[in-house]
Protein backbone atom coordinates (compact mmCIF):
# COMPACT_ATOMS: atom_id res chain seq x y z
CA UNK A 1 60.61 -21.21 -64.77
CA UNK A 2 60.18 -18.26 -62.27
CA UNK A 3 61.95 -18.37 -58.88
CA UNK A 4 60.66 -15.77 -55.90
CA UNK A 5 64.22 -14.39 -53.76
CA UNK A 6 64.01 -14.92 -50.08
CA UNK A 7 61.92 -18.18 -49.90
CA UNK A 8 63.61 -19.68 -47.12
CA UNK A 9 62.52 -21.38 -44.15
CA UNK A 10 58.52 -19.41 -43.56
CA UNK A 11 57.27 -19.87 -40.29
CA UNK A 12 56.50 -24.03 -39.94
CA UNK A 13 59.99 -24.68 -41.13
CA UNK A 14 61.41 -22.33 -39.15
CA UNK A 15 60.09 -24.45 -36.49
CA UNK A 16 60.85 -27.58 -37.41
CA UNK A 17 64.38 -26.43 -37.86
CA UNK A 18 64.56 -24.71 -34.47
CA UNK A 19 63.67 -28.29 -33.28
CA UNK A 20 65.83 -30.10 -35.25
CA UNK A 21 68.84 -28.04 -33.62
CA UNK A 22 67.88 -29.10 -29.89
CA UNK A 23 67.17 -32.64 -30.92
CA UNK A 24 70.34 -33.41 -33.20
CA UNK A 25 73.62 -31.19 -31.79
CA UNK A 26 73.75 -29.86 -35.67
CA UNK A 27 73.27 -26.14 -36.74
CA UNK A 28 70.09 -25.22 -38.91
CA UNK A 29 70.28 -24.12 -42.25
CA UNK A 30 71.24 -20.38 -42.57
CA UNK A 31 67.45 -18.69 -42.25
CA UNK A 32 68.42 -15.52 -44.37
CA UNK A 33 68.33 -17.20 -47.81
CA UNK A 34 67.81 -15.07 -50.76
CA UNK A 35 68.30 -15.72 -54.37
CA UNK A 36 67.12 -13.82 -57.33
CA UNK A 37 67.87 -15.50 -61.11
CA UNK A 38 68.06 -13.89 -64.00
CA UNK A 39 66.46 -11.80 -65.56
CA UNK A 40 64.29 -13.62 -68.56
CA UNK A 41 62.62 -12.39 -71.20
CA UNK A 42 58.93 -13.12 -70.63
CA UNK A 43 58.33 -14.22 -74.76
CA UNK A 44 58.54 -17.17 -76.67
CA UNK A 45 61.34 -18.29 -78.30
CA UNK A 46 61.77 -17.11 -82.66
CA UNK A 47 59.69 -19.37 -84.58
CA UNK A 48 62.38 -20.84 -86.34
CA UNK A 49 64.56 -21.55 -83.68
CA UNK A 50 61.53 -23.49 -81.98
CA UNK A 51 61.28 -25.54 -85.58
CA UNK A 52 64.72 -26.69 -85.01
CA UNK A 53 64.18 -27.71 -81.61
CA UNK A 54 60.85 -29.32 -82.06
CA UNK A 55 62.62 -31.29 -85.05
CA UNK A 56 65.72 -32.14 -82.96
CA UNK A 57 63.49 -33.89 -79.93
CA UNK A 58 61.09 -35.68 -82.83
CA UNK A 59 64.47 -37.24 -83.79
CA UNK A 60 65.57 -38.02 -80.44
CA UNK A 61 62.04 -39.59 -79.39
CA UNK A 62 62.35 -42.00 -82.50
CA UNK A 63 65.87 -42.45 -82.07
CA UNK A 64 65.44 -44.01 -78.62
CA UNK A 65 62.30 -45.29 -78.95
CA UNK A 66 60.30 -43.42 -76.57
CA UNK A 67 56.69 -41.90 -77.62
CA UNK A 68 57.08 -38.59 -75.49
CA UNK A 69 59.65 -35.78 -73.93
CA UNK A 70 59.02 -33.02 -71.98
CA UNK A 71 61.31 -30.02 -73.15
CA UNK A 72 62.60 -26.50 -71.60
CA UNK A 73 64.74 -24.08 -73.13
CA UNK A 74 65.16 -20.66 -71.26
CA UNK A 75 67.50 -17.87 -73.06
CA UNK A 76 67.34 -14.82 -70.83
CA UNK A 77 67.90 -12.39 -73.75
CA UNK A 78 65.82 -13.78 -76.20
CA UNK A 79 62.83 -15.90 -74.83
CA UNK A 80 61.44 -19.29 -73.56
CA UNK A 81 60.43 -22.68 -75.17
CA UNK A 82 58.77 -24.97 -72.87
CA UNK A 83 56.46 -27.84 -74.52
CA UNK A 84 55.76 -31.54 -74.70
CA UNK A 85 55.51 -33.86 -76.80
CA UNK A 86 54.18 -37.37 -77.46
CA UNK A 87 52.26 -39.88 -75.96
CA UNK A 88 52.44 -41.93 -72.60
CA UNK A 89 53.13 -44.82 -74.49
CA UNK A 90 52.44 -46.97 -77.04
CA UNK A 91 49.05 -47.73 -75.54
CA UNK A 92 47.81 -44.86 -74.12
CA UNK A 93 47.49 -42.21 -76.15
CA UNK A 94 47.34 -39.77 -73.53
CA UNK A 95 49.35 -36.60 -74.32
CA UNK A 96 52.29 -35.40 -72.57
CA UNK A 97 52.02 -32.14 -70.90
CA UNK A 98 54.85 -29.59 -69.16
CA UNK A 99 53.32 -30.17 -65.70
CA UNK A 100 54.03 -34.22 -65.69
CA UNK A 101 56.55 -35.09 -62.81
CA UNK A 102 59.71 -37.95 -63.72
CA UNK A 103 62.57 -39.23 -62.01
CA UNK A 104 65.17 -36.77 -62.62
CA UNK A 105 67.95 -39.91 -62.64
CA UNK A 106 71.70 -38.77 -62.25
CA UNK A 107 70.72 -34.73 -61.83
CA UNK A 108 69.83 -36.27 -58.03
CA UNK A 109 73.88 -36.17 -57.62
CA UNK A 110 74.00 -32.55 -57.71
CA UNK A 111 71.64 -32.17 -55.04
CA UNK A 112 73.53 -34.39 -53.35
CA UNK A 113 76.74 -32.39 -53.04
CA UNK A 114 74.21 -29.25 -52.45
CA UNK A 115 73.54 -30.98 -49.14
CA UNK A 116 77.39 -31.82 -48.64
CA UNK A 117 78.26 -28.05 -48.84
CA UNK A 118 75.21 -26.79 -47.29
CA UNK A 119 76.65 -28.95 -44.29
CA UNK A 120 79.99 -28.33 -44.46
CA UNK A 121 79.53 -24.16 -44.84
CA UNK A 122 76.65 -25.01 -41.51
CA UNK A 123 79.67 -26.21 -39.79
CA UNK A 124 78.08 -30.20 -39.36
CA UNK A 125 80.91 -31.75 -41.72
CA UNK A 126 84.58 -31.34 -43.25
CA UNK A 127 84.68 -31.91 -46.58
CA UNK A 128 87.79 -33.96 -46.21
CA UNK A 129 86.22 -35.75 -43.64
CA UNK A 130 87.48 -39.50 -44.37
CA UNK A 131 83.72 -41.68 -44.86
CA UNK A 132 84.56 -44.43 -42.36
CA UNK A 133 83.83 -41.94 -39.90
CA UNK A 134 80.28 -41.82 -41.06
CA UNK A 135 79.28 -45.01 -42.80
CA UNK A 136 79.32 -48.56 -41.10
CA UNK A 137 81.41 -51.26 -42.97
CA UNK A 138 83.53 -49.06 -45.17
CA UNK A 139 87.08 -48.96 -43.00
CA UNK A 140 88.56 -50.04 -46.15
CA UNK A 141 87.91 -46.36 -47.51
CA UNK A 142 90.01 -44.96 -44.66
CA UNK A 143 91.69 -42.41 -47.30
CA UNK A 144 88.58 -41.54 -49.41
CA UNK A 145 86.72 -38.31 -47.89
CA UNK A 146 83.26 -36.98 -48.04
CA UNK A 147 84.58 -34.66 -50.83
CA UNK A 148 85.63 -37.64 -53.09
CA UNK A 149 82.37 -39.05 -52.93
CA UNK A 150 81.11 -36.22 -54.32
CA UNK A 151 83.49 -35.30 -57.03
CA UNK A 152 83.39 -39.49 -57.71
CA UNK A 153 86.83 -39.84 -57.41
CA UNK A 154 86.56 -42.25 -54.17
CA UNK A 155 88.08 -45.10 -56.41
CA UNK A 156 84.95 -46.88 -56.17
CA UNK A 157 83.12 -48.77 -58.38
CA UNK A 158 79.55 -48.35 -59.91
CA UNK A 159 76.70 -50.54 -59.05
CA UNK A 160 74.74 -50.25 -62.00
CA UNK A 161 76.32 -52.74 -64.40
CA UNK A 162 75.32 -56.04 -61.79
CA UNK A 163 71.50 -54.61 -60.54
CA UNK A 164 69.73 -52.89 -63.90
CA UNK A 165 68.29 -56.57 -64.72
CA UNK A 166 67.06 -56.26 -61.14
CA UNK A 167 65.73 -52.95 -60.97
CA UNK A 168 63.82 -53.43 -64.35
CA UNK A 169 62.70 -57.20 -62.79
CA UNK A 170 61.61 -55.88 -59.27
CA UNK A 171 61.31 -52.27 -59.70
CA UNK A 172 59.28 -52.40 -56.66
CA UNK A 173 62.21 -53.75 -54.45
CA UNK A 174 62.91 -51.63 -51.33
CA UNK A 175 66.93 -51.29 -51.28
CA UNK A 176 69.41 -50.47 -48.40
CA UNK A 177 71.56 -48.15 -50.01
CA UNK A 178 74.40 -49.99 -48.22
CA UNK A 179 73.34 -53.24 -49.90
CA UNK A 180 73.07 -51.71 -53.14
CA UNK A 181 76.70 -49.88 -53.01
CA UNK A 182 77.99 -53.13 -52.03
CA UNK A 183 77.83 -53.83 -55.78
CA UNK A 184 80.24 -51.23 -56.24
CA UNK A 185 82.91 -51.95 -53.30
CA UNK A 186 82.98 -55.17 -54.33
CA UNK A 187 84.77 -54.35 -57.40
CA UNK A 188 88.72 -53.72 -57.61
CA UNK A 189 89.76 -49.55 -56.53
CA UNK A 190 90.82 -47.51 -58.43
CA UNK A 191 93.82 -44.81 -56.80
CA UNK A 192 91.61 -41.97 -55.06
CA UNK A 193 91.47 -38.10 -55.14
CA UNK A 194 93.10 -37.72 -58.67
CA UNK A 195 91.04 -39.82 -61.26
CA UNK A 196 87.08 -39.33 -62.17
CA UNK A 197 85.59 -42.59 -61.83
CA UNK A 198 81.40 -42.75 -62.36
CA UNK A 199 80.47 -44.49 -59.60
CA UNK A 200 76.56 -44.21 -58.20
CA UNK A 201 77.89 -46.55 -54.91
CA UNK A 202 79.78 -43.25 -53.90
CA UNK A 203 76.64 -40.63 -53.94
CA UNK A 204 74.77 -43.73 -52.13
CA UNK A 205 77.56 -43.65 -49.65
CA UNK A 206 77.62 -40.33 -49.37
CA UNK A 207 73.77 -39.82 -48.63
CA UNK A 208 74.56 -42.15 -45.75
CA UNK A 209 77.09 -40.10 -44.44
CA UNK A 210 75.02 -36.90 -44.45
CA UNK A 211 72.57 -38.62 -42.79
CA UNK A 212 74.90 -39.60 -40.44
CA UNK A 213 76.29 -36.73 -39.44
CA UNK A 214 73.32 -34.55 -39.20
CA UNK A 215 70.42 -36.97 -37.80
CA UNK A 216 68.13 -35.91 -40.73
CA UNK A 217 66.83 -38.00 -43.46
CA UNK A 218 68.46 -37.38 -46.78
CA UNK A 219 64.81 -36.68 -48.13
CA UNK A 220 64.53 -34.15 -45.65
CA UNK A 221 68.41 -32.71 -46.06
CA UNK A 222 67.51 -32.32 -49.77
CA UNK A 223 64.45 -30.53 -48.65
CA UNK A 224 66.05 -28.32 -46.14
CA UNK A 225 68.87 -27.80 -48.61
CA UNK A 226 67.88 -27.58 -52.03
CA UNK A 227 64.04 -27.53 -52.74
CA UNK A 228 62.69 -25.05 -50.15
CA UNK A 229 65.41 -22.36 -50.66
CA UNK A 230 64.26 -22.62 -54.35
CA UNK A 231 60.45 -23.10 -53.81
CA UNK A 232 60.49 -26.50 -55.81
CA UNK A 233 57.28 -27.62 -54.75
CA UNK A 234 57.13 -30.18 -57.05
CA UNK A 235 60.92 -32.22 -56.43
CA UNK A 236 61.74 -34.14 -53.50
CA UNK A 237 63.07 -37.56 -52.87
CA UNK A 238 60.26 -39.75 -52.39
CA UNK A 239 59.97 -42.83 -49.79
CA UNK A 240 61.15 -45.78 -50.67
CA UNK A 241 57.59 -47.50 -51.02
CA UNK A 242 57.09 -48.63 -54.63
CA UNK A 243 55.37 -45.46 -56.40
CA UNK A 244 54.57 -43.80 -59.79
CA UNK A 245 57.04 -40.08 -59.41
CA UNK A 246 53.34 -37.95 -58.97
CA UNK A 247 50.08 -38.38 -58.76
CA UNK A 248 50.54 -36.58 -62.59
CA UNK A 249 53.46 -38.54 -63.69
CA UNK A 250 55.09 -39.02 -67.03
CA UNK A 251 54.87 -42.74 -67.74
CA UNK A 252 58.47 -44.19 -67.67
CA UNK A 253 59.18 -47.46 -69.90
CA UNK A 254 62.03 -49.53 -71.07
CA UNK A 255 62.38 -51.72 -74.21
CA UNK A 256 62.59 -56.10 -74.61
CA UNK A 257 65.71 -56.59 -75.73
CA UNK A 258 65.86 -58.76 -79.45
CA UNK A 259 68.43 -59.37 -81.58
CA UNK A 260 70.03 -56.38 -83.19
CA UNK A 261 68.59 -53.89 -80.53
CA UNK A 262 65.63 -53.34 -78.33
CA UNK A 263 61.80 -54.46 -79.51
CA UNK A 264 60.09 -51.03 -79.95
CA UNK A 265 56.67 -52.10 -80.47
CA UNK A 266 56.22 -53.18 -77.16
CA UNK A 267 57.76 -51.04 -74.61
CA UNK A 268 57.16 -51.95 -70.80
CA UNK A 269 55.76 -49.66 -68.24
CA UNK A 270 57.88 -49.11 -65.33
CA UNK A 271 56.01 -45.92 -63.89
CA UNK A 272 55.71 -47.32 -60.37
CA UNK A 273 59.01 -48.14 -59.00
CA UNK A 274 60.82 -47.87 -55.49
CA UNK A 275 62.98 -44.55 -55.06
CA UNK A 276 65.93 -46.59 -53.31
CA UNK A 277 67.33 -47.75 -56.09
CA UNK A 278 68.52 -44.52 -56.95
CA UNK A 279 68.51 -42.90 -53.23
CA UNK A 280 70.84 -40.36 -53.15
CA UNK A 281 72.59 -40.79 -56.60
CA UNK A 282 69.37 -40.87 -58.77
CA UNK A 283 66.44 -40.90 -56.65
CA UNK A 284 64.61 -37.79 -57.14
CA UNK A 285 61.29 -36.90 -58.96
CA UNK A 286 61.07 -33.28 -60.46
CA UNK A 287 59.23 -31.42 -63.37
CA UNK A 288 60.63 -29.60 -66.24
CA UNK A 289 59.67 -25.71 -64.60
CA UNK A 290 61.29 -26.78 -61.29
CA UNK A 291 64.39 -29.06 -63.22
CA UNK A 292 65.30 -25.80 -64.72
CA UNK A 293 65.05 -23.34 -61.61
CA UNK A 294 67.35 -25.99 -60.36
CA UNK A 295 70.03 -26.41 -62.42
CA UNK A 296 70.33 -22.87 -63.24
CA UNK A 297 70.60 -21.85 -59.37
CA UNK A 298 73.04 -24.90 -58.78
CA UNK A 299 75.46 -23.72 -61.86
CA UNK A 300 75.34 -20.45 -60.37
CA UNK A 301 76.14 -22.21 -57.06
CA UNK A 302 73.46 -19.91 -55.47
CA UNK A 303 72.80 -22.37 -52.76
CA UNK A 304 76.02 -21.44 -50.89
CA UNK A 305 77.30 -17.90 -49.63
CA UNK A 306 78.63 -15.28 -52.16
CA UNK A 307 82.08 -15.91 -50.48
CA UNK A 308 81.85 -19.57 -49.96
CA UNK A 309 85.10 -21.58 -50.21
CA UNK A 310 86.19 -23.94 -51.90
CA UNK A 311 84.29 -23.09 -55.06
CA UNK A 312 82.66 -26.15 -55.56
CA UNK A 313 83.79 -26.10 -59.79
CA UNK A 314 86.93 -24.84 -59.73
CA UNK A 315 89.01 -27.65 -60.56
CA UNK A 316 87.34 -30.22 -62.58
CA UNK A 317 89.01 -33.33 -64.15
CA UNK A 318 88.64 -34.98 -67.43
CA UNK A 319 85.71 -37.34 -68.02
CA UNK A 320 88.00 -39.80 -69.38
CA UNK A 321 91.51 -40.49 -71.27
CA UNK A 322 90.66 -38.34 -74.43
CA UNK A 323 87.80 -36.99 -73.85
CA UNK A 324 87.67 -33.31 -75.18
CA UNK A 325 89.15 -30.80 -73.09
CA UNK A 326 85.42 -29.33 -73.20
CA UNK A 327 83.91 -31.95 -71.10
CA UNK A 328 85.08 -32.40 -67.57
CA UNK A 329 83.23 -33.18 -64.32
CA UNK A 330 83.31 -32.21 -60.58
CA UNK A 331 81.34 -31.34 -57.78
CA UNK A 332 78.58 -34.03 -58.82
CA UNK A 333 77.90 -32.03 -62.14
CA UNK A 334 79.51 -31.97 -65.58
CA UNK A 335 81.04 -29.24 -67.03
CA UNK A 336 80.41 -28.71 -71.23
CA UNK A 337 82.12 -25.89 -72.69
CA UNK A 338 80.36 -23.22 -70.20
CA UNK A 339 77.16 -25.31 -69.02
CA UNK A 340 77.32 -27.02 -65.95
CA UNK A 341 74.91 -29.93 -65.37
CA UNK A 342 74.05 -33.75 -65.66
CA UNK A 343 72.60 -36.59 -67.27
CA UNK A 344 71.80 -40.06 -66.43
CA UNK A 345 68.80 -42.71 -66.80
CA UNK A 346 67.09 -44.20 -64.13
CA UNK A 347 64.34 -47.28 -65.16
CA UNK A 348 62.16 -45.60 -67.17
CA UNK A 349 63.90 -42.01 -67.69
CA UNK A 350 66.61 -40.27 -69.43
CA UNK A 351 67.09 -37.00 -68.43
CA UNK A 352 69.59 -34.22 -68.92
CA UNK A 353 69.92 -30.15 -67.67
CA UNK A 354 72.79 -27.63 -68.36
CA UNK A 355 72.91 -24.06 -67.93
CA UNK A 356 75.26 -21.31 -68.41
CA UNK A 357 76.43 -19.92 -65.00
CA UNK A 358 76.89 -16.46 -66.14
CA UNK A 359 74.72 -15.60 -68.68
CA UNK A 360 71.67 -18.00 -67.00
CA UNK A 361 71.21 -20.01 -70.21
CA UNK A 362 69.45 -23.31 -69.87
CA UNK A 363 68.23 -26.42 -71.30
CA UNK A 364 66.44 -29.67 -69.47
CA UNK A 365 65.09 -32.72 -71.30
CA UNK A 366 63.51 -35.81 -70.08
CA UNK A 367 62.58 -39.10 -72.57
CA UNK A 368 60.26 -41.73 -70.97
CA UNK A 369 61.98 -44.50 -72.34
CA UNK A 370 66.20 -45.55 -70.81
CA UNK A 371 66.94 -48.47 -72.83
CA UNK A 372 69.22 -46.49 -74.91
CA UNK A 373 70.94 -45.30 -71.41
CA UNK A 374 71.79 -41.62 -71.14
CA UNK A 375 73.43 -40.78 -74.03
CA UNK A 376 70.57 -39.55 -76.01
CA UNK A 377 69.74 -37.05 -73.56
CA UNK A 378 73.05 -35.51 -73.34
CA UNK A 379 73.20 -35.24 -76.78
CA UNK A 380 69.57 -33.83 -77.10
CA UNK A 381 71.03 -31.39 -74.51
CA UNK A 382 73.63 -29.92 -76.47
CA UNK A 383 72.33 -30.19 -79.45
CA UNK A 384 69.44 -27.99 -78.02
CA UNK A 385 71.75 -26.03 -76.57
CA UNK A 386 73.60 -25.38 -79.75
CA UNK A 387 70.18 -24.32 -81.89
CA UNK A 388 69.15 -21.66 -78.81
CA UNK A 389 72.60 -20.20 -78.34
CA UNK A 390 71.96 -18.65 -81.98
CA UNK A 391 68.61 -17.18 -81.32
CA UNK A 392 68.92 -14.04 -81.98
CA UNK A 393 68.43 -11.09 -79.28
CA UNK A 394 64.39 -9.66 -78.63
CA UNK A 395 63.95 -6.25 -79.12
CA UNK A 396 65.81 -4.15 -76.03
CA UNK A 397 68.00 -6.84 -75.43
CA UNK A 398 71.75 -7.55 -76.19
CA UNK A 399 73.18 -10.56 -76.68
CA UNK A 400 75.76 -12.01 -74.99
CA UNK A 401 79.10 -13.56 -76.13
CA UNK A 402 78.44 -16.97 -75.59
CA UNK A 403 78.69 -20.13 -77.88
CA UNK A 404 79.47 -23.82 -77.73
CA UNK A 405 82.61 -26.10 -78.75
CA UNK A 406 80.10 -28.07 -80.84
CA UNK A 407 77.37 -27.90 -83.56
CA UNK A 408 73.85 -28.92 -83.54
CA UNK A 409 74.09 -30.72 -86.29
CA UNK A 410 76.85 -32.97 -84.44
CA UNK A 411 74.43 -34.26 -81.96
CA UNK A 412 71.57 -34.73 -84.28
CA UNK A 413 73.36 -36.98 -86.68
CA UNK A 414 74.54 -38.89 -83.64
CA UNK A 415 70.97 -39.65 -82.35
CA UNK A 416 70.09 -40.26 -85.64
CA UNK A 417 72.63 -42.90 -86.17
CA UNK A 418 71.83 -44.80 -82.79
CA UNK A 419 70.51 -48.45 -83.36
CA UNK A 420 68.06 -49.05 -80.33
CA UNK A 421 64.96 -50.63 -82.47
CA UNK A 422 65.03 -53.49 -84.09
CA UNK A 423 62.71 -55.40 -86.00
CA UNK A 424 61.27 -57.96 -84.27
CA UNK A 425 61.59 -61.70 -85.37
CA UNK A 426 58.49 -62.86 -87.42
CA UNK A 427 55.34 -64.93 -85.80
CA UNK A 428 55.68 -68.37 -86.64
């Protein structure tokens, strides 16, 4: 993972941003940009702290039934562990490697609200501007704002439960993402602004709005955004055109479902697939190098000005009635112990990245198989999380005071215990 300070905007999109100023009212992008992470230490990871990981994602690949995972663990005072493993699937035999682009799923969401508060801090949008303002057919969500959609507590419902069948059917469907968050409307409201309720229609609505208000694609807005400023040459939000996520892609499959669980034995490709079903909410394609830059330059909220207000994390809400006081969520991210991040699957992928804000610590994981949902890699997450937080310091370097309100061993019993394969009836 190595980020360059200062990468914004070089001479061509310095240009086309000029350009984009006369044509669209809006204001460019600041053009002074500069970011520098932290400082890592350039060796691998302690041999027996890589064990535990390696044996951690062999447990989560067979939990889930996928064949391969790409894997990157940075600890900035002790060392790196990037790798893959596995196969593309269960008939090609292809291996893995670190450079393989996926859909990054929910992590999309993040970027998202980059682009909200990119605008907003530009001057282009309020963040309590109220969404009917911006997107057609909505005047029913005359008290949720551009914020809410973000922090996904609009009161709208998710999509996802009435289209996966459809999205694993037709995964090369081209989707309005009005017509998709209709799925989500059309289900009863919940009271805004005060309760977290997961909803992917809201981050679809919301990538309407910012197109909306600044005259700019939402592939480009993430681009202007998020990916240049960081020099992630290999993420962006593809068009909607039915595609594989590169032109060296991970495969992505899902599981026949069977009685007692999902038929492992014969997992179905689902590589190519259109970007609009995820859009805004899950839609972009990443690798594990740039996933990582990413997520540890969005926890550090790096995209925005040193004295940039509201701070974007400050007051998160709880996932859920009784969910641990650990694990809350704002600002398109969740917040575990002191990571912020994301999970989520799209068709194909289940993906997860955290990172420590202040000390730069940070973990992403992608499985190519999302019948088991995202779950699995949360938990492979933290549980990865958990092993590398006790690596011990490399030689000039302190550690830091930094742990985790959970164990690796937790998380790896939980994967363990998850039922996703089942044993297929018998040939008669």
């Amino acid at each position: 993972m190595h980020l360059l300070p200062s990468r914004r905007w070089r001479a061509a999109t310095a240009v086309a941003a000029a350009l984009a100023l006369v044509l669209t009212g809006c204001s460019a992008p600041a053009d002074n940009f500069s970011y520098t992470p932290p400082e890592q230490v350039d060796q691998a990871l302690p041999e027996g702290t890589v064990a535990q990981m390696q044996a951690a994602v062999e447990n989560a690949i067979s939990a889930t039934g996928s064949t391969g995972a790409i894997v990157g663990v940075w600890v900035p005072w002790s060392g790196t562990w990037v790798t893959a493993l596995g196969t593309q699937s269960v008939e090609d035999q292809t291996e893995v490697t670190t450079d393989m682009t996926f859909r990054i799923a929910d992590t999309t969401r993040m970027m998202t609200c980059d682009v909200l508060y990119g605008l907003a801090d530009d001057g282009v949008v309020e963040l309590d501007g109220i969404v009917p303002d911006y997107v057609s057919g909505v005047a029913h969500l005359e008290d949720v704002t551009l914020l809410d959609l973000c922090n996904s507590t609009s009161g709208v419902g998710s999509s996802e439960a009435a289209v996966s069948g459809m999205w694993l059917n037709t995964p090369e469907r081209v989707w309005a993402p009005l017509e998709l968050a209709s799925f989500g409307l059309g289900q009863d409201p919940a009271t805004p602004h005060t309760t977290y309720r997961d909803s992917d229609a809201g981050y679809l609505l919301l990538g309407l709005a910012l197109e909306r208000a600044s005259g700019k694609s939402a592939a480009r807005l993430i681009s202007e955004y998020v990916t240049s400023p960081l020099g992630l040459a290999g993420t962006a939000l593809p068009a909607a055109t039915a595609a594989k996520p590169g032109s060296n892609s991970l495969s992505g499959n899902y599981l026949p479902p069977i009685e007692g669980g999902y038929n492992c034995a014969a997992p179905v490709d689902i590589t190519t697939a259109s970007s609009s079903m995820g859009y805004t909410d899950s839609g972009v394609v990443s690798t594990i190098d740039d996933l990582g830059s990413y997520v540890q330059a969005a926890a550090r909220q790096a995209l925005r000005p040193e004295d940039a207000e509201p701070d974007r994390f400050a007051n998160p809400l709880p996932t859920a009635p009784g969910a641990p006081s650990w694990y809350q969520v704002t600002g398109g991210a969740y917040l575990v112990g002191s990571m912020i991040g994301q999970h989520g699957w799209t068709p194909g992928y289940a993906s997860s990245a955290y990172s420590d804000p202040t000390t730069g610590f940070t973990v992403a994981v992608v499985l190519n198989n999302s019948s088991a949902g995202s779950a699995p890699a949360a938990y492979l997450a933290w549980e990865l999380a958990a092993i590398a937080s006790k690596a011990p310091a490399a030689s000039g370097q302190t550690a830091p005071e930094f742990g985790l309100p959970f164990t690796a061993e937790q998380y790896h019993d939980t994967i363990a215990n998850l039922t996703t394969c089942a044993t297929p009836p018998a040939a008669e």
